[in-house]
Protein backbone atom coordinates (compact mmCIF):
# COMPACT_ATOMS: atom_id res chain seq x y z
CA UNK A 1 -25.70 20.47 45.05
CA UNK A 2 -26.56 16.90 44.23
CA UNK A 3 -24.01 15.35 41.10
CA UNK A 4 -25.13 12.96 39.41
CA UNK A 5 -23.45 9.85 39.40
CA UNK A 6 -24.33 8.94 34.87
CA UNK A 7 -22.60 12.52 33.77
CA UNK A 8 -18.92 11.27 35.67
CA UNK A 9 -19.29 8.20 34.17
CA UNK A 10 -19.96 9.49 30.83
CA UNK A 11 -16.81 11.92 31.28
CA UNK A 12 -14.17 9.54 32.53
CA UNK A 13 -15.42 7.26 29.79
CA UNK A 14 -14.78 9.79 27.04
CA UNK A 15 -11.38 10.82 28.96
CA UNK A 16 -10.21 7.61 28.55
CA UNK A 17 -11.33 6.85 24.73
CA UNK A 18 -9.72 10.52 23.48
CA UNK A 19 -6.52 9.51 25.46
CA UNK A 20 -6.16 6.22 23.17
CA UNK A 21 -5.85 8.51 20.11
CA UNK A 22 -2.93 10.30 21.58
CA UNK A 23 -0.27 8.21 20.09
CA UNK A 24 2.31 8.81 17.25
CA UNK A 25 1.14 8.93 13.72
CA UNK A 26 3.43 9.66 10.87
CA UNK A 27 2.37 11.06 7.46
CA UNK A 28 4.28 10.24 4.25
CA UNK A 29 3.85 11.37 0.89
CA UNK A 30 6.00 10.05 -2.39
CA UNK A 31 5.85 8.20 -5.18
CA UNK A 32 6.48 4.59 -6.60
CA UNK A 33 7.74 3.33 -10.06
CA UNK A 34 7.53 0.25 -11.35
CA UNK A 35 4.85 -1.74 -13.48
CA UNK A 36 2.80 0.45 -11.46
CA UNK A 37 4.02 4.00 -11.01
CA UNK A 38 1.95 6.33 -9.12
CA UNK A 39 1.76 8.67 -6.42
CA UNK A 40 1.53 7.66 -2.59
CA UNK A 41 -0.09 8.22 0.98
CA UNK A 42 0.85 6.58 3.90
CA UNK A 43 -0.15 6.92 7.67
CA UNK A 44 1.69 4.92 10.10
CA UNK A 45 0.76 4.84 13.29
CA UNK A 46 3.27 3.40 16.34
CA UNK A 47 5.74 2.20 13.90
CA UNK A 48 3.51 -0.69 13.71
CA UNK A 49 0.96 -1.01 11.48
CA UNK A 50 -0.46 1.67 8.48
CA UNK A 51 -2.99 2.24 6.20
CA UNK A 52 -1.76 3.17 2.18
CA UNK A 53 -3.65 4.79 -0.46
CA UNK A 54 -1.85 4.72 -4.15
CA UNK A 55 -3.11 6.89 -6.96
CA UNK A 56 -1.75 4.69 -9.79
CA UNK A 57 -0.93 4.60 -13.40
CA UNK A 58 -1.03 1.23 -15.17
CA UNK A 59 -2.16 -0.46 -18.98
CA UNK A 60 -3.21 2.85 -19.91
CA UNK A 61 -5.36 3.79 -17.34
CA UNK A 62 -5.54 4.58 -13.45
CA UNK A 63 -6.66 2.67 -10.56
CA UNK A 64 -6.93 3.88 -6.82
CA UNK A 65 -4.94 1.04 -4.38
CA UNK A 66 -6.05 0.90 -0.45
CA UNK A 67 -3.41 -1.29 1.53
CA UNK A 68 -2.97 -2.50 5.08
CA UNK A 69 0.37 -2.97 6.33
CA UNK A 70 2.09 -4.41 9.19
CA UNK A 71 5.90 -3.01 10.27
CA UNK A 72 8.66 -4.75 11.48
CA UNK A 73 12.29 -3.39 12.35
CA UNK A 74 15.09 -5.23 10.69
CA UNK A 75 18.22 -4.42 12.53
CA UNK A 76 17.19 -3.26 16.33
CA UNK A 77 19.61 -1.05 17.69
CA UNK A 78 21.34 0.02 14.72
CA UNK A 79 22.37 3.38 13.95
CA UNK A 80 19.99 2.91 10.68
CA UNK A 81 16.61 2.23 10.68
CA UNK A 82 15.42 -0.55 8.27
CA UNK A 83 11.98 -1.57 8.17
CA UNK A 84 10.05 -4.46 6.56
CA UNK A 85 6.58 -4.52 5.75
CA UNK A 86 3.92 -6.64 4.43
CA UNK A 87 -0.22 -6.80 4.15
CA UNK A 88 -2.77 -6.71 1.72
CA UNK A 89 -5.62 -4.42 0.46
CA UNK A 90 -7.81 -3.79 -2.85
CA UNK A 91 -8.08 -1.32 -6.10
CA UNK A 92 -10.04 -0.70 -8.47
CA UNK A 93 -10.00 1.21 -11.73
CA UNK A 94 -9.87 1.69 -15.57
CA UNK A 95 -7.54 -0.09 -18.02
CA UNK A 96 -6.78 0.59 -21.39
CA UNK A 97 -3.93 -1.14 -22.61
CA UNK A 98 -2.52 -4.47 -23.50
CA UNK A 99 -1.20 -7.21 -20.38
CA UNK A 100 1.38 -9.34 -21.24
CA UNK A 101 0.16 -13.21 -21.03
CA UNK A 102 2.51 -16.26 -20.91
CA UNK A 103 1.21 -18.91 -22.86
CA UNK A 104 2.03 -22.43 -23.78
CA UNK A 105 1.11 -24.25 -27.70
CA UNK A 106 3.11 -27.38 -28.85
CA UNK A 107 5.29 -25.71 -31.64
CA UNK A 108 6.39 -22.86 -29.65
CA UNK A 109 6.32 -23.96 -26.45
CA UNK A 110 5.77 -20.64 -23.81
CA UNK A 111 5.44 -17.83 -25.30
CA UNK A 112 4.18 -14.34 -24.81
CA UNK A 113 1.24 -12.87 -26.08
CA UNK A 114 -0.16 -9.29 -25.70
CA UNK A 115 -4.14 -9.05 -24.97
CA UNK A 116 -5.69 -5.99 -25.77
CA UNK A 117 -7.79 -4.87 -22.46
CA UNK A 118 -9.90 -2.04 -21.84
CA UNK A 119 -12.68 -1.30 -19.23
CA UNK A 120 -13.54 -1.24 -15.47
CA UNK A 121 -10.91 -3.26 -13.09
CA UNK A 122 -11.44 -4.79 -9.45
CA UNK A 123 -8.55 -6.27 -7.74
CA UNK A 124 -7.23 -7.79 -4.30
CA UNK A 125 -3.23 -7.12 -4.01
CA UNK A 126 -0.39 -8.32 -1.26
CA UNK A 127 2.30 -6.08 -0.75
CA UNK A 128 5.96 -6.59 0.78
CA UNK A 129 8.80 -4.42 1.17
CA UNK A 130 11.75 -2.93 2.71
CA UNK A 131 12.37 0.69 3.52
CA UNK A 132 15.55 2.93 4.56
CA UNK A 133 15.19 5.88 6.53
CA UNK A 134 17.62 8.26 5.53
CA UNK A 135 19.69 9.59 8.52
CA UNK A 136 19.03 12.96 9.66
CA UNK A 137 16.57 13.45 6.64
CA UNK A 138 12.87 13.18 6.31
CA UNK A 139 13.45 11.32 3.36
CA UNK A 140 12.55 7.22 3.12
CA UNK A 141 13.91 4.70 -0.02
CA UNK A 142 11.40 2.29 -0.11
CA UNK A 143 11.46 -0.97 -2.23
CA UNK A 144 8.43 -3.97 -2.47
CA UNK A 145 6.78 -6.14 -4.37
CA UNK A 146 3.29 -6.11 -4.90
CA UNK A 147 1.53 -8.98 -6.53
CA UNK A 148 -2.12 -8.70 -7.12
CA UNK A 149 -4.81 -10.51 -8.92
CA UNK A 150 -8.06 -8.14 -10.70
CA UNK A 151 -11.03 -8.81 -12.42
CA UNK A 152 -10.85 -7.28 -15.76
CA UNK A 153 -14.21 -5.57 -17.44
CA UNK A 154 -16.39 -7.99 -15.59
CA UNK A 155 -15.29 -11.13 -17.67
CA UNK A 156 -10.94 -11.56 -17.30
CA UNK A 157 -8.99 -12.87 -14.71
CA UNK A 158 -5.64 -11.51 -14.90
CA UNK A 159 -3.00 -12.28 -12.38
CA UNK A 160 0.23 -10.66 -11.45
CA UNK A 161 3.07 -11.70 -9.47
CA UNK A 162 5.82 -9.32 -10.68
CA UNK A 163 4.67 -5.82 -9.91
CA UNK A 164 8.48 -4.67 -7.90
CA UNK A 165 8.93 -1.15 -6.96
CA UNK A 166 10.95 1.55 -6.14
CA UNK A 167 9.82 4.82 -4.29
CA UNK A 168 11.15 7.80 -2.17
CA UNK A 169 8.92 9.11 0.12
CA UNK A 170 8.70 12.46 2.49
CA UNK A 171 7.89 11.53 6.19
CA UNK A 172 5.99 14.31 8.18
CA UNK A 173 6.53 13.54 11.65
CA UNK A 174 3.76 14.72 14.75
């Protein structure tokens, strides 16, 4: 019986590509309040790096958020574990509310003005944060800040740089 030699290459190549997916991947769920309150999705993957998807609620309207995110632990060898994380990502969405714009004029200096905004919404957003893992728990306290900057029904640019946040999340653990 004559083997040939393409089929055991094929096989110890796929062997070896199916074993790299064999590492740790935890699943959280939760939710996040701040200027932006919504509901959230997290994989991480090693403790290292993970990919976030945010159903949000903001100005009146929803937007769908899709974050990358690198982990690092705070306090190495402690009892607790602390992690900090930071990254970036996109959204995109509907608005239909008023934003809050600082703006300057000679007799009353800065001021705030509310613009009324409604309509399609395109964004690129930064993210850091800090997050507690409750001991013995499944349960995560998570705080961050996540500035972002969006296109606004094809003809506003409105920037943020104070979106902070508070969450608890639910860690499902493989």
């Amino acid at each position: 019986m004559k083997m040939s030699f393409k089929p055991f290459v094929l096989l110890v190549f796929l062997t070896v590509s199916v074993s790299g997916f064999a590492q740790k991947y935890d699943q959280q769920l939760g939710a996040r309040f701040g200027l932006m309150s919504g509901f959230t999705a997290k994989i991480v993957k090693n403790e290292a790096v993970a990919l976030q998807g945010i159903l949000g609620f903001r100005t009146g309207g929803v937007q769908l958020y899709g974050l990358f995110e690198k982990y690092a632990q705070i306090f190495k060898g402690s009892k607790h574990q602390w992690n900090a994380y930071f990254g970036g990502g996109m959204h995109l969405g509907y608005v239909n509310g008023y934003n809050q714009v600082r703006s300057w004029s000679e007799s009353d200096r800065y001021h705030v003005e509310n613009q009324f905004a409604s309509g399609f919404v395109i964004g690129l957003d930064a993210v850091l944060g800090v997050e507690f893992h409750i001991a013995r728990t499944p349960l995560i306290i998570f705080s961050e800040i996540k500035p972002f900057i969006e296109l606004q029904s094809f003809n506003t640019i409105y920037p943020h740089f104070y979106d902070f946040g508070v969450g608890l999340s639910y860690q499902f653990v493989n």
